[in-house]
C-alpha atoms as a PDB file:
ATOM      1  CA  UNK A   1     111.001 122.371 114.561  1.00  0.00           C
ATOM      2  CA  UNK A   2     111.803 121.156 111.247  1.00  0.00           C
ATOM      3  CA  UNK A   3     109.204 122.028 107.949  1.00  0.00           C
ATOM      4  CA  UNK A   4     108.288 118.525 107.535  1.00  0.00           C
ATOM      5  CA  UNK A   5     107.136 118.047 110.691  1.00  0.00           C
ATOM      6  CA  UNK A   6     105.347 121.174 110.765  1.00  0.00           C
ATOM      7  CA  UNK A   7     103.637 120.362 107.659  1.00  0.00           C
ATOM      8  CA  UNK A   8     102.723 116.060 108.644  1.00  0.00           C
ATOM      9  CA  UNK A   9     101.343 117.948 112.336  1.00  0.00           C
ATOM     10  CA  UNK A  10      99.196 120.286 109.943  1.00  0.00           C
ATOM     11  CA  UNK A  11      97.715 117.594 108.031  1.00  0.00           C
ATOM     12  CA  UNK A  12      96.881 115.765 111.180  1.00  0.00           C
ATOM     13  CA  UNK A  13      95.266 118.619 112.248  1.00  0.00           C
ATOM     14  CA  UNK A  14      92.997 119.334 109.149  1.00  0.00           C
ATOM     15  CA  UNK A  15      92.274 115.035 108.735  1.00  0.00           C
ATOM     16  CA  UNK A  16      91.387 114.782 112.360  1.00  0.00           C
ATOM     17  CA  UNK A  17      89.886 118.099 113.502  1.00  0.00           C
ATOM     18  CA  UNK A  18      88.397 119.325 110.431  1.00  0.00           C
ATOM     19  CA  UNK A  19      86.675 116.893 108.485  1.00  0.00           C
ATOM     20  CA  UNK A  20      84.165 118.666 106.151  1.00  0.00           C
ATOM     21  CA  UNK A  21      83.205 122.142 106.715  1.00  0.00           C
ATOM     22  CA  UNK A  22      84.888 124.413 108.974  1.00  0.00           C
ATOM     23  CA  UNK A  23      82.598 124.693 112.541  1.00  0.00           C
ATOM     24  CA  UNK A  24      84.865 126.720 115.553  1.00  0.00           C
ATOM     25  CA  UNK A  25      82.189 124.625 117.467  1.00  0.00           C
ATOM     26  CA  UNK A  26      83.531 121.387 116.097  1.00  0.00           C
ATOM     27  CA  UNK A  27      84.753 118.935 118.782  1.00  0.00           C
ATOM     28  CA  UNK A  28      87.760 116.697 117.705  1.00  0.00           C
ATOM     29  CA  UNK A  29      86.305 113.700 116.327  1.00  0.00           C
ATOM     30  CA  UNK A  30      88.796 111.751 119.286  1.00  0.00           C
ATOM     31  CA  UNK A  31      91.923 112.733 120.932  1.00  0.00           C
ATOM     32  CA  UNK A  32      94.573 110.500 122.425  1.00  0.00           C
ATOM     33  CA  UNK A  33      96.860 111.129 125.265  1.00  0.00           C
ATOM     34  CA  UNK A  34     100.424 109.485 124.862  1.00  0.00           C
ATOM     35  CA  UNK A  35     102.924 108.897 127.788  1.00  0.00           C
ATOM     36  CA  UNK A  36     105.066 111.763 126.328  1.00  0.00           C
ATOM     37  CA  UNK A  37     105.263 114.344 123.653  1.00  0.00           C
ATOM     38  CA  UNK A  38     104.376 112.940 119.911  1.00  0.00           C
ATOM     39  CA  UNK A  39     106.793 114.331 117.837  1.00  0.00           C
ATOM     40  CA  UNK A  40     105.609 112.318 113.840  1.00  0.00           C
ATOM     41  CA  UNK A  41     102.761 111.780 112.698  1.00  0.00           C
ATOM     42  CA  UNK A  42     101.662 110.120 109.193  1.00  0.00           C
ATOM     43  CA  UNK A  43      98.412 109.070 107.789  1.00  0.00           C
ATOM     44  CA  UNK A  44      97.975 106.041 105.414  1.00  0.00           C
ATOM     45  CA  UNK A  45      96.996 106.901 101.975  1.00  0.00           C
ATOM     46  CA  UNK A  46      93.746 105.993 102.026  1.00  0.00           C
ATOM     47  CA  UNK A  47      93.012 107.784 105.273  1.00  0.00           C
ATOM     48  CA  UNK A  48      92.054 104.877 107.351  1.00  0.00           C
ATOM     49  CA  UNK A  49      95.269 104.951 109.570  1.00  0.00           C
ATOM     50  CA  UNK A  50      97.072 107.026 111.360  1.00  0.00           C
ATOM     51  CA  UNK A  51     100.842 106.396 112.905  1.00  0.00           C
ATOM     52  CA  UNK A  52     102.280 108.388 115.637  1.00  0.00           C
ATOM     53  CA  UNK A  53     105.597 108.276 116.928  1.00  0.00           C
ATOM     54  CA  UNK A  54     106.651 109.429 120.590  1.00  0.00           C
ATOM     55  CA  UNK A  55     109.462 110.881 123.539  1.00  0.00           C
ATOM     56  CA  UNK A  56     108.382 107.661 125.328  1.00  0.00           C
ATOM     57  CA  UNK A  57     109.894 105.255 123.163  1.00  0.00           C
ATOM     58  CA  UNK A  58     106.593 104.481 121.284  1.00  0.00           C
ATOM     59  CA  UNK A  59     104.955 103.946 118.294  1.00  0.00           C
ATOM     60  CA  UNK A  60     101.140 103.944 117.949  1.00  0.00           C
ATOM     61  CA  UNK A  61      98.488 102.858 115.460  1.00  0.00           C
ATOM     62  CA  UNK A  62      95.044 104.122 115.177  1.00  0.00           C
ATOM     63  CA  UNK A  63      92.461 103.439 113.107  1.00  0.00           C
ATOM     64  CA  UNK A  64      90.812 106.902 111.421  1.00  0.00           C
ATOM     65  CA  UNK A  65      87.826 106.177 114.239  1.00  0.00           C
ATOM     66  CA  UNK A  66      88.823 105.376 117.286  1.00  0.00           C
ATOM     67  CA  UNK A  67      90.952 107.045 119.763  1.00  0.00           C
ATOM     68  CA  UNK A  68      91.955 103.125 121.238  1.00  0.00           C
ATOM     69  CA  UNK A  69      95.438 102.362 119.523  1.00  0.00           C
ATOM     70  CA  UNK A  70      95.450  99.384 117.451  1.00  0.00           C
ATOM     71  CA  UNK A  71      98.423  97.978 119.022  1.00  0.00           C
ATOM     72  CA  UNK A  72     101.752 100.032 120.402  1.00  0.00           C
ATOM     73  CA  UNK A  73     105.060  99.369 120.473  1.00  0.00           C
ATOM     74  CA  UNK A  74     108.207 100.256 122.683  1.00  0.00           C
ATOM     75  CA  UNK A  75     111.403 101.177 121.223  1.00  0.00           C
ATOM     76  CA  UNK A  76     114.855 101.383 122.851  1.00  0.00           C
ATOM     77  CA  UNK A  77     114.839 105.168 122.423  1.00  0.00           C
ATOM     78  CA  UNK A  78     113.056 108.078 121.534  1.00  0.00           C
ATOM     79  CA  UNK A  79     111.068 107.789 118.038  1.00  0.00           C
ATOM     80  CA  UNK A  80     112.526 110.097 115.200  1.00  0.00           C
ATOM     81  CA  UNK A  81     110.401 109.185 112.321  1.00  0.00           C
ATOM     82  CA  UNK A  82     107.611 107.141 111.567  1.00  0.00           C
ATOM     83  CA  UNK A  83     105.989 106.835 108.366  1.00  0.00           C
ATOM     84  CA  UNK A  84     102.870 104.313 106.602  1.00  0.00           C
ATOM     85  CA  UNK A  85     102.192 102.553 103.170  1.00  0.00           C
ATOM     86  CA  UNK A  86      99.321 104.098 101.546  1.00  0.00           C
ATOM     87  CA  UNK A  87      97.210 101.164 102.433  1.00  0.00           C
ATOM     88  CA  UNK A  88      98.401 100.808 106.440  1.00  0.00           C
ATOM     89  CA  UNK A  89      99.609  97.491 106.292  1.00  0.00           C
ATOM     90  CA  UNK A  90     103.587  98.480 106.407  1.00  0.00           C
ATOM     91  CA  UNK A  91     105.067 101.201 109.120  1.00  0.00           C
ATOM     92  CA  UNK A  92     108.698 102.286 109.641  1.00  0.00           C
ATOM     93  CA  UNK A  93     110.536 103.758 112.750  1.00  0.00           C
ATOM     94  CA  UNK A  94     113.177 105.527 113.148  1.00  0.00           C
ATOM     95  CA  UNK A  95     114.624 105.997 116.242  1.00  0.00           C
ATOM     96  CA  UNK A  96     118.162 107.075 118.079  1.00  0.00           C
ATOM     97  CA  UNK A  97     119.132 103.108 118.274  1.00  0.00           C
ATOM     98  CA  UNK A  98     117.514 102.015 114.652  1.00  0.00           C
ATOM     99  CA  UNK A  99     114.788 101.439 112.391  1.00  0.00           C
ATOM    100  CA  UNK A 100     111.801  99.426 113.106  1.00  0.00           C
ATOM    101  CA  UNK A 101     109.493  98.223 110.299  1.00  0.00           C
END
């Protein structure tokens, strides 16, 4: 697993699970399962959005709140990359046939 994906996975982690003061009683705020593994992650500058790209030819937006994507979209392959503007209105792709923005 490469270092920048350890490190987006990490922030998810912290944003999403951990938001204020450490509790090891803490239930996830919302969880999401996807048809396949999510391998990218990325999280809009201002926090309100988060991207996720997946084995199943997807690409998924959530809003910070809910755990219902915003909208999803299938790909021709498997999802390599994704990344967000700061203010969620712009996301990129990549994947093994292109880039989708």
């Amino acid at each position: 697993m490469d270092p920048l994906r350890i490190f987006l996975m990490a922030i998810l982690f912290l944003i999403v699970f951990i938001p204020g003061e450490v509790d090891a009683e803490k239930e996830p705020l919302w969880s999401y399962n996807a048809g396949s593994q999510v391998g990218w992650v990325a999280i809009s500058a201002d926090g309100e959005y988060i991207v996720a790209g997946s084995y199943d030819y997807k690409i998924y937006l959530f809003a910070k709140d809910s755990s219902t994507p915003l909208w999803s979209y299938t790909t021709e392959s498997d999802v390599t990359s994704v990344a967000i503007s700061a203010d969620g209105e712009y996301i990129v792709a990549g994947t093994f046939d292109g880039v989708y923005l």
